[in-house]
Protein backbone atom coordinates (compact mmCIF):
# COMPACT_ATOMS: atom_id res chain seq x y z
CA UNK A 1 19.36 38.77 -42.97
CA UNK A 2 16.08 39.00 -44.94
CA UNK A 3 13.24 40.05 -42.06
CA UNK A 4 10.59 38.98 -44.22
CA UNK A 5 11.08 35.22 -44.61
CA UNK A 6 11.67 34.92 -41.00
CA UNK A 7 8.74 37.08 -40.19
CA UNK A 8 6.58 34.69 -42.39
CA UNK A 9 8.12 31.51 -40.34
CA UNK A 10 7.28 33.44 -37.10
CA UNK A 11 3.87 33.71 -38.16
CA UNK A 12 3.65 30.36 -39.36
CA UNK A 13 4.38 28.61 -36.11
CA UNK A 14 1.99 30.83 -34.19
CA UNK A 15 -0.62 29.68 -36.02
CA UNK A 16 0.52 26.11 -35.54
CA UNK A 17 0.84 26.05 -31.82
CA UNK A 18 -2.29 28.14 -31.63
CA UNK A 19 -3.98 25.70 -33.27
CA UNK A 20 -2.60 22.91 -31.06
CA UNK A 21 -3.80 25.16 -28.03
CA UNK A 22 -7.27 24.70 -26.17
CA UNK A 23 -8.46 27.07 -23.65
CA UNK A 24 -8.98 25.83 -20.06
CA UNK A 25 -12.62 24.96 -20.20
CA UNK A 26 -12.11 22.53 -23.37
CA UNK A 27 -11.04 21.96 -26.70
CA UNK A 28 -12.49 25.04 -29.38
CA UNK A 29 -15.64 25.03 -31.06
CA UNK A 30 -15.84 23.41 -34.39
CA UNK A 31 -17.19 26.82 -36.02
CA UNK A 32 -14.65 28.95 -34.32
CA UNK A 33 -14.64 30.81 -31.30
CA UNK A 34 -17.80 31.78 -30.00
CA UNK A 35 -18.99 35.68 -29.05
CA UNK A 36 -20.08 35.76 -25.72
CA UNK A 37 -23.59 37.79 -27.25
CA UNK A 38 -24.07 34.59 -29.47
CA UNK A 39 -23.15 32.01 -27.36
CA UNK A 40 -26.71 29.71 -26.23
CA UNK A 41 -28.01 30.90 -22.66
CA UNK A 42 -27.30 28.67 -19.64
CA UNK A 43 -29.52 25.38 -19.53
CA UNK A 44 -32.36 25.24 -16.77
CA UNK A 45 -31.59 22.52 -14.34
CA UNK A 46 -34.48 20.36 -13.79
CA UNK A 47 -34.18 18.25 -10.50
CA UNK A 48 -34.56 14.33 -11.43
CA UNK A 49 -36.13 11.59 -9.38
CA UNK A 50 -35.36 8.18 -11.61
CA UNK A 51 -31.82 8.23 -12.14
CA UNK A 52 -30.68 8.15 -8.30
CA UNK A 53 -27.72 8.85 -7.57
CA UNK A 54 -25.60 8.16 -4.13
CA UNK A 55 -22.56 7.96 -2.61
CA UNK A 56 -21.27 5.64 -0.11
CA UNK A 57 -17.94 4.99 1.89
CA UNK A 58 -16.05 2.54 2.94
CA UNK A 59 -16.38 3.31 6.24
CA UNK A 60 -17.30 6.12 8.59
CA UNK A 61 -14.02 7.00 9.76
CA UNK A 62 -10.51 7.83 8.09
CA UNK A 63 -7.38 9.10 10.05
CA UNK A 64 -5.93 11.93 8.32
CA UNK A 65 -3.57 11.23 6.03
CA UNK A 66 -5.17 7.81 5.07
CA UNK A 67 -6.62 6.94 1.21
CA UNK A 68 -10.51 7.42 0.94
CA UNK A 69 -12.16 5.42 -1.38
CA UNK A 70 -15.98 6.04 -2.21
CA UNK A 71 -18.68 4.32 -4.31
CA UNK A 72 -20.58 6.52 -6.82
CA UNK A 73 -23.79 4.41 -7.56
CA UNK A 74 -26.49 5.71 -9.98
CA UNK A 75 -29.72 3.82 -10.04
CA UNK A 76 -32.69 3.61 -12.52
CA UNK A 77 -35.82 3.92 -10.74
CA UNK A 78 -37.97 4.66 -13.53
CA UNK A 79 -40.19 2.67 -15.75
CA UNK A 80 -38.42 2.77 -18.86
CA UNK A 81 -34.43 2.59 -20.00
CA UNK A 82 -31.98 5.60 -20.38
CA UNK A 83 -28.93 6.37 -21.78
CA UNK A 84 -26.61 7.68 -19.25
CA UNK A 85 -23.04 8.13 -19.59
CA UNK A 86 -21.11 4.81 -18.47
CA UNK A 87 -18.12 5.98 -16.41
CA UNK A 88 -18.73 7.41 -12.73
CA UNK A 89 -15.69 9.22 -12.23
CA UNK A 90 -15.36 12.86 -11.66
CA UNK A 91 -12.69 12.96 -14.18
CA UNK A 92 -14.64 11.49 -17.22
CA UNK A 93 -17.29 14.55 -16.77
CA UNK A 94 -20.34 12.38 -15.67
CA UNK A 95 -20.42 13.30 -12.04
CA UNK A 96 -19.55 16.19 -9.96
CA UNK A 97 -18.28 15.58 -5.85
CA UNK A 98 -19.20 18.59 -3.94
CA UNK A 99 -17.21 18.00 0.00
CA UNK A 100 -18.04 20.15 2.64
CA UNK A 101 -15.39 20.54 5.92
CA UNK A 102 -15.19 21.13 9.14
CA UNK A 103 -14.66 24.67 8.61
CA UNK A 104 -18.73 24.82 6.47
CA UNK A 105 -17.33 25.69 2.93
CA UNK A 106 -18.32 23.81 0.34
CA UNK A 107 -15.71 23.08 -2.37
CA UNK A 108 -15.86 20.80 -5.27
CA UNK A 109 -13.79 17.98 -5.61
CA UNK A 110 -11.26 18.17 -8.39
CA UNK A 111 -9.91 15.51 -9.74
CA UNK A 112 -5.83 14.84 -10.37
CA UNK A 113 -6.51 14.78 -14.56
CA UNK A 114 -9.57 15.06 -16.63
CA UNK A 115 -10.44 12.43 -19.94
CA UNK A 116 -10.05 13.82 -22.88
CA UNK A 117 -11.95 12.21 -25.67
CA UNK A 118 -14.23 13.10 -28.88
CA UNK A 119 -16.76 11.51 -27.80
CA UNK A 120 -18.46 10.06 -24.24
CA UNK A 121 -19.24 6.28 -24.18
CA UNK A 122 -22.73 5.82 -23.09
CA UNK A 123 -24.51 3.10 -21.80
CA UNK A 124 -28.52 1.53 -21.43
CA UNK A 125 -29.60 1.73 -17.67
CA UNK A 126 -32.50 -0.43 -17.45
CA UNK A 127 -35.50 -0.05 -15.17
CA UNK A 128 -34.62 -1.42 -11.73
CA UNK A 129 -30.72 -1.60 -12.97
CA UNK A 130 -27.69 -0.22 -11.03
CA UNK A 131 -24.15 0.92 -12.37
CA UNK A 132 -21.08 1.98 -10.25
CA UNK A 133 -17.52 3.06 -9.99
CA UNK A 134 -15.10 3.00 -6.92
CA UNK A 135 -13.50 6.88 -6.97
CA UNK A 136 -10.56 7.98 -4.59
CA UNK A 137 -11.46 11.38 -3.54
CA UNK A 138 -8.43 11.81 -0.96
CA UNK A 139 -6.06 13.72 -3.21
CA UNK A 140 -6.58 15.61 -6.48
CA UNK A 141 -6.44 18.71 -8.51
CA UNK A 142 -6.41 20.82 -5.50
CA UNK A 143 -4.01 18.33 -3.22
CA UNK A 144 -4.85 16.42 -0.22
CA UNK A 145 -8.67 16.78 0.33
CA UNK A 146 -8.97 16.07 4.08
CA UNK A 147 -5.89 18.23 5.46
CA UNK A 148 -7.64 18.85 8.59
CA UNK A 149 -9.44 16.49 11.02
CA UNK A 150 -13.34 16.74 11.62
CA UNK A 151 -16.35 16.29 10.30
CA UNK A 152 -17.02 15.86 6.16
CA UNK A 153 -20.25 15.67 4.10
CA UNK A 154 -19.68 14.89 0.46
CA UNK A 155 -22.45 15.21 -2.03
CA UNK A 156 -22.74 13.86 -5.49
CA UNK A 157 -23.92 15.47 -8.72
CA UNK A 158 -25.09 13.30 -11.91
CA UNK A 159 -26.34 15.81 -14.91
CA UNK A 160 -27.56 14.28 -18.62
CA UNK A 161 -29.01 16.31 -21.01
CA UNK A 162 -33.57 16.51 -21.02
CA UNK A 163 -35.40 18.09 -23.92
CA UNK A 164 -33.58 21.05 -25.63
CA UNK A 165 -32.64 23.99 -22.82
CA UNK A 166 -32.79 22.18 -19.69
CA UNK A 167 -30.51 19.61 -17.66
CA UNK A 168 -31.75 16.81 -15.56
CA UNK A 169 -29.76 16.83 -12.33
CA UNK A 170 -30.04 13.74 -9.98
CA UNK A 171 -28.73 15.28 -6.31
CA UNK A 172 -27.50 12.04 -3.82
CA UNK A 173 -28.57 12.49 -0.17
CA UNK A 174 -25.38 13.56 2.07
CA UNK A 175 -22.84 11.18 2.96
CA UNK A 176 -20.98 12.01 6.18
CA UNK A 177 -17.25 10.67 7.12
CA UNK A 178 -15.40 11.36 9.98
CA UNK A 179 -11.89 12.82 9.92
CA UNK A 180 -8.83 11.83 13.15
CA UNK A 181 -5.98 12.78 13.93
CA UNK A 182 -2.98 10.46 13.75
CA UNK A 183 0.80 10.74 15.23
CA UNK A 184 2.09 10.91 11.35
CA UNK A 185 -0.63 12.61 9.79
CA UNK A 186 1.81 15.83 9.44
CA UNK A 187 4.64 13.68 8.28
CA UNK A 188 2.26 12.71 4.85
CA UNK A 189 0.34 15.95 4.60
CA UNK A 190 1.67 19.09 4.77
CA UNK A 191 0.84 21.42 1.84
CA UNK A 192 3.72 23.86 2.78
CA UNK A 193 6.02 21.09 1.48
CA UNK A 194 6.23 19.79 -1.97
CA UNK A 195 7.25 16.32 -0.89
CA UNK A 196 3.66 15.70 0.81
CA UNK A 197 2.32 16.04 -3.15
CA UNK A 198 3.79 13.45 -4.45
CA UNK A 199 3.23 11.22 -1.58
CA UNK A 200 -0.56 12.22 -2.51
CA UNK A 201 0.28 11.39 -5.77
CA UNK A 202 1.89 8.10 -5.36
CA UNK A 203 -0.90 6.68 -3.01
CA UNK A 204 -3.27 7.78 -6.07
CA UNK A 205 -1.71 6.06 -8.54
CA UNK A 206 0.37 3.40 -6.57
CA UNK A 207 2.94 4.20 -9.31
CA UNK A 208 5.37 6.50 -9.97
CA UNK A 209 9.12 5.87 -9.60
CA UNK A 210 10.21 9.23 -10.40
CA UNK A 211 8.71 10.87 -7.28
CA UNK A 212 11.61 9.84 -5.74
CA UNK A 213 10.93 11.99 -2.28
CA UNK A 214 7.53 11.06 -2.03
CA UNK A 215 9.26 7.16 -1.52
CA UNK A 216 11.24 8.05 0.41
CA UNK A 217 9.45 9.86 3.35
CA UNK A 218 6.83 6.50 2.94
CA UNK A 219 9.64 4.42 3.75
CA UNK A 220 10.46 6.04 6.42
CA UNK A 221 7.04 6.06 7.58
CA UNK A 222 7.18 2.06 7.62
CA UNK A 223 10.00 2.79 9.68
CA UNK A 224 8.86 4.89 12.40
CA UNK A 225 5.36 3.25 12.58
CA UNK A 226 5.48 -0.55 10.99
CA UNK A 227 2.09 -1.34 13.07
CA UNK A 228 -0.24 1.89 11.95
CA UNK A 229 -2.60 1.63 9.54
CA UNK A 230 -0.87 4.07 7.54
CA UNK A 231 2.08 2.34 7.04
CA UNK A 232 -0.10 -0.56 5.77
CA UNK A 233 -1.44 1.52 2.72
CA UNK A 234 1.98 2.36 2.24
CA UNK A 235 3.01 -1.04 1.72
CA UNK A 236 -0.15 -1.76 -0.58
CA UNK A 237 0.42 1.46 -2.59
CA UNK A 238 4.54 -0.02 -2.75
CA UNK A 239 3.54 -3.36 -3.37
CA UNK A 240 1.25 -2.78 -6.43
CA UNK A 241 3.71 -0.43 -8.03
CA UNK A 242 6.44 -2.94 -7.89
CA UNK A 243 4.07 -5.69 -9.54
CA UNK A 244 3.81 -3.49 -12.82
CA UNK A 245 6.15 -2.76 -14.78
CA UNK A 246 7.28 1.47 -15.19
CA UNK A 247 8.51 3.56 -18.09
CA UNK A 248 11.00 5.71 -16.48
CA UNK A 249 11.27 8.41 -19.47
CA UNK A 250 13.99 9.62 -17.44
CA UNK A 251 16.32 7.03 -17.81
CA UNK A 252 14.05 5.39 -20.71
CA UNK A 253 13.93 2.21 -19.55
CA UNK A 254 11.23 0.09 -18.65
CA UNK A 255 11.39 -1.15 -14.92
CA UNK A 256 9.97 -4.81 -14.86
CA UNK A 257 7.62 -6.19 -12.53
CA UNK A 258 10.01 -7.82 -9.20
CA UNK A 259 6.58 -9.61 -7.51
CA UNK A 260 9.28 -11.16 -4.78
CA UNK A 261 9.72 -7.45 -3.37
CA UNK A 262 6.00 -6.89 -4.16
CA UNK A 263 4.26 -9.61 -2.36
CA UNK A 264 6.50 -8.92 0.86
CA UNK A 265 5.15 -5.55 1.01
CA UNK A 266 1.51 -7.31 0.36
CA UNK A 267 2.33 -10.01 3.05
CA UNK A 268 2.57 -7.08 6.03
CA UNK A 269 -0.34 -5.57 5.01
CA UNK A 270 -2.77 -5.32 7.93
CA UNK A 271 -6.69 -6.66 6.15
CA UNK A 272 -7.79 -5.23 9.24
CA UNK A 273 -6.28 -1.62 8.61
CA UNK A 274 -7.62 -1.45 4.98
CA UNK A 275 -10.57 -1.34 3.23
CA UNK A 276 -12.32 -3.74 0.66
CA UNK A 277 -11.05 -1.51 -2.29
CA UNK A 278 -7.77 -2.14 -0.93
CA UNK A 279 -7.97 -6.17 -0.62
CA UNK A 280 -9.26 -6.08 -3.82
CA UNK A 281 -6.66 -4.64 -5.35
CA UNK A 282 -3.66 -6.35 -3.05
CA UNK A 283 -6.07 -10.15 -4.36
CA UNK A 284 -5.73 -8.69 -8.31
CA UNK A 285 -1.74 -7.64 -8.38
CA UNK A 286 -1.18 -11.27 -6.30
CA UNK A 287 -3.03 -12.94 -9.20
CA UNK A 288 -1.21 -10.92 -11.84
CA UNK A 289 2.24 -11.69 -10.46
CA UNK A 290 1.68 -15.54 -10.35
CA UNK A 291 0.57 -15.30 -14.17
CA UNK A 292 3.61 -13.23 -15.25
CA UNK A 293 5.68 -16.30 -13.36
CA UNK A 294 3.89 -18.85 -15.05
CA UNK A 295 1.89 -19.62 -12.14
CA UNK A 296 -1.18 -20.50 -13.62
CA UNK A 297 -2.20 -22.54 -10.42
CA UNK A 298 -1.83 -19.98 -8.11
CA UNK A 299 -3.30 -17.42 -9.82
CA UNK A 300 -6.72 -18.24 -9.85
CA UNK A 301 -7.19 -18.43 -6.04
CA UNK A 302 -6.11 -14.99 -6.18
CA UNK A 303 -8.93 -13.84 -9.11
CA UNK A 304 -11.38 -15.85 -7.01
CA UNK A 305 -10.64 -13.97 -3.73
CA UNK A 306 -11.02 -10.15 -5.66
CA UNK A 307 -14.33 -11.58 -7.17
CA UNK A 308 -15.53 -12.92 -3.69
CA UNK A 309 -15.44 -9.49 -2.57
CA UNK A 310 -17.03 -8.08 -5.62
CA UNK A 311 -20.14 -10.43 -5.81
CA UNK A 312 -23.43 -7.75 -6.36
CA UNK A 313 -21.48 -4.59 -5.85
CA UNK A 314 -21.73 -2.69 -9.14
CA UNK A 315 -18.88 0.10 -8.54
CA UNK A 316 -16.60 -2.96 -8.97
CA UNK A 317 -18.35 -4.00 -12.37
CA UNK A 318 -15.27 -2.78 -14.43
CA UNK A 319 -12.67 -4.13 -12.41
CA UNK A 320 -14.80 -7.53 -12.11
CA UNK A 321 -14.66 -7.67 -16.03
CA UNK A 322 -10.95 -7.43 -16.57
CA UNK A 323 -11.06 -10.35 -13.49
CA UNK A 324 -12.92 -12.78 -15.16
CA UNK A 325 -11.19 -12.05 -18.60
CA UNK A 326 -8.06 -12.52 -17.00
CA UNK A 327 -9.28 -16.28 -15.37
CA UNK A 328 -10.59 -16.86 -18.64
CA UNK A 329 -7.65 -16.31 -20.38
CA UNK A 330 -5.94 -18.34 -17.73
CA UNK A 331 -8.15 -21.40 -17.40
CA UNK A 332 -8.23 -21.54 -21.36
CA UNK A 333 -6.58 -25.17 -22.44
């Protein structure tokens, strides 16, 4: 065998899957990789007082185990307009959740998967003008976030670039949950079983029929405890997935929607065990099965009762947009 030819192909696909490869932190620099004695020094971080930033809950208490959904609100209460980046969510780069537990250590919230895209979409925050995203922080990157029960403060970051060197940072005041214990709290999360991850990670989603064990132990959680609250974000999370359709690449085949099953998990759900993000949700995937029937009729009351809930809260202003494009599609003649 001639080494030389294959040494030249070895070479030539290490350069091709080292340029496919980005290092942890990011994609390269356009120039090249950067010395660390030429790299720019660390920005100064200049604490901001118009954009305002905050974080609120649903509520004030969560059983362990149970999906915590927060809104990340940033407010303009300047006098004049600034560009800010649109998207809320940890993941998208905008905003950083620092949560501090029971046990005093503060650790940064880490969401399941980052955006990755050229370019951030920015938007004009007028004086006086608020803009908002709803953000589950109960599982990410790092697992299940509130593993133990007690006392939580989380704290949210919002950074955008000032003149050239420096950072403005906009610092929300402390918002404190509280964390029980419930009888099946170790059934859902345990972090010494893999299982527990992707029952994290079906809950996030409310998708995912590959994570076949995760299903399983939540059906048997509907089992053992049809009345708890827990077992009614179970049936939402079930519910939802079964009213989209899934690529299984596994089998490559694409599951369709089967709303019957769907809307008799939504039909158990407890309104008084779940929270507004929740109904919201459980109103929108109700609406969306009666237009992939051809129920154009009972659709809309569905649309109307997610907007109802919406009406002048701005971390619903994206999913309120796909709502009313989706009744206007409907109510078109």
């Amino acid at each position: 065998m001639d080494v030389k030819p294959f040494l030249i192909l070895v070479v030539l696909v290490a350069l091709a899957v080292s340029g496919c490869t980005t290092s942890a932190g990011g994609r390269w620099p356009a120039k090249g990789v950067v010395s660390p004695s030429d790299a720019p020094s660390a920005a100064t971080i200049v604490q901001d007082d118009k954009l305002v930033i905050s974080v609120i809950p649903e509520r004030s208490h969560y059983l362990v185990g149970e999906p915590v959904y927060v809104a990340v609100r940033l407010r303009n209460s300047g006098d004049r307009t600034e560009r800010v980046i649109e998207s809320l969510h940890p993941e998208d780069g905008g905003v950083d959740l620092v949560i501090t537990g029971p046990d005093g250590r503060a650790v940064p919230f880490v969401p399941y998967g980052e955006t990755d895209r050229d370019t951030e979409s920015n938007t004009s925050l007028s004086p006086g003008q608020t803009i908002g995203n709803m953000v589950p922080i109960f599982f990410g990157g790092n697992g299940w976030t509130f593993r133990k029960p007690g006392t939580y403060r989380i704290v949210a970051y919002f950074q955008f670039a000032a003149e050239k060197g420096k950072v403005r940072e906009s610092k929300s005041a402390p918002a404190t949950i509280e964390i029980v214990p419930s009888s099946q709290s170790t059934a859902l999360v345990d972090d010494a079983e893999p299982v527990s991850q992707e029952v994290g990670k079906f809950l996030l989603w409310q998708a995912g029929d590959h994570l076949e064990k995760g299903l399983e132990r939540l059906r048997a959680l509907l089992d053992r405890e049809p009345d708890s609250p827990l077992a009614s974000y179970a049936r939402f999370a079930l519910g939802r997935s079964l009213s989209e359709p899934f690529m299984d690449y596994r089998k490559k085949t694409v599951r369709t929607p089967d709303c019957a099953v769907a809307q008799g998990y939504f039909s158990r759900v407890n309104d008084q065990h779940v929270t507004d993000y929740v109904r919201v949700q459980i109103a929108i995937a109700k609406g969306r099965c009666a237009a992939f029937e051809k129920d154009r009729k009972s659709a809309i009351p569905y649309f109307a009762t997610a907007q109802d809930i919406m009406v002048n809260r701005p971390e619903y202003r994206t999913i309120e947009a796909r709502v009313s494009e989706q009744v206007k599609h409907l109510t078109r003649d």
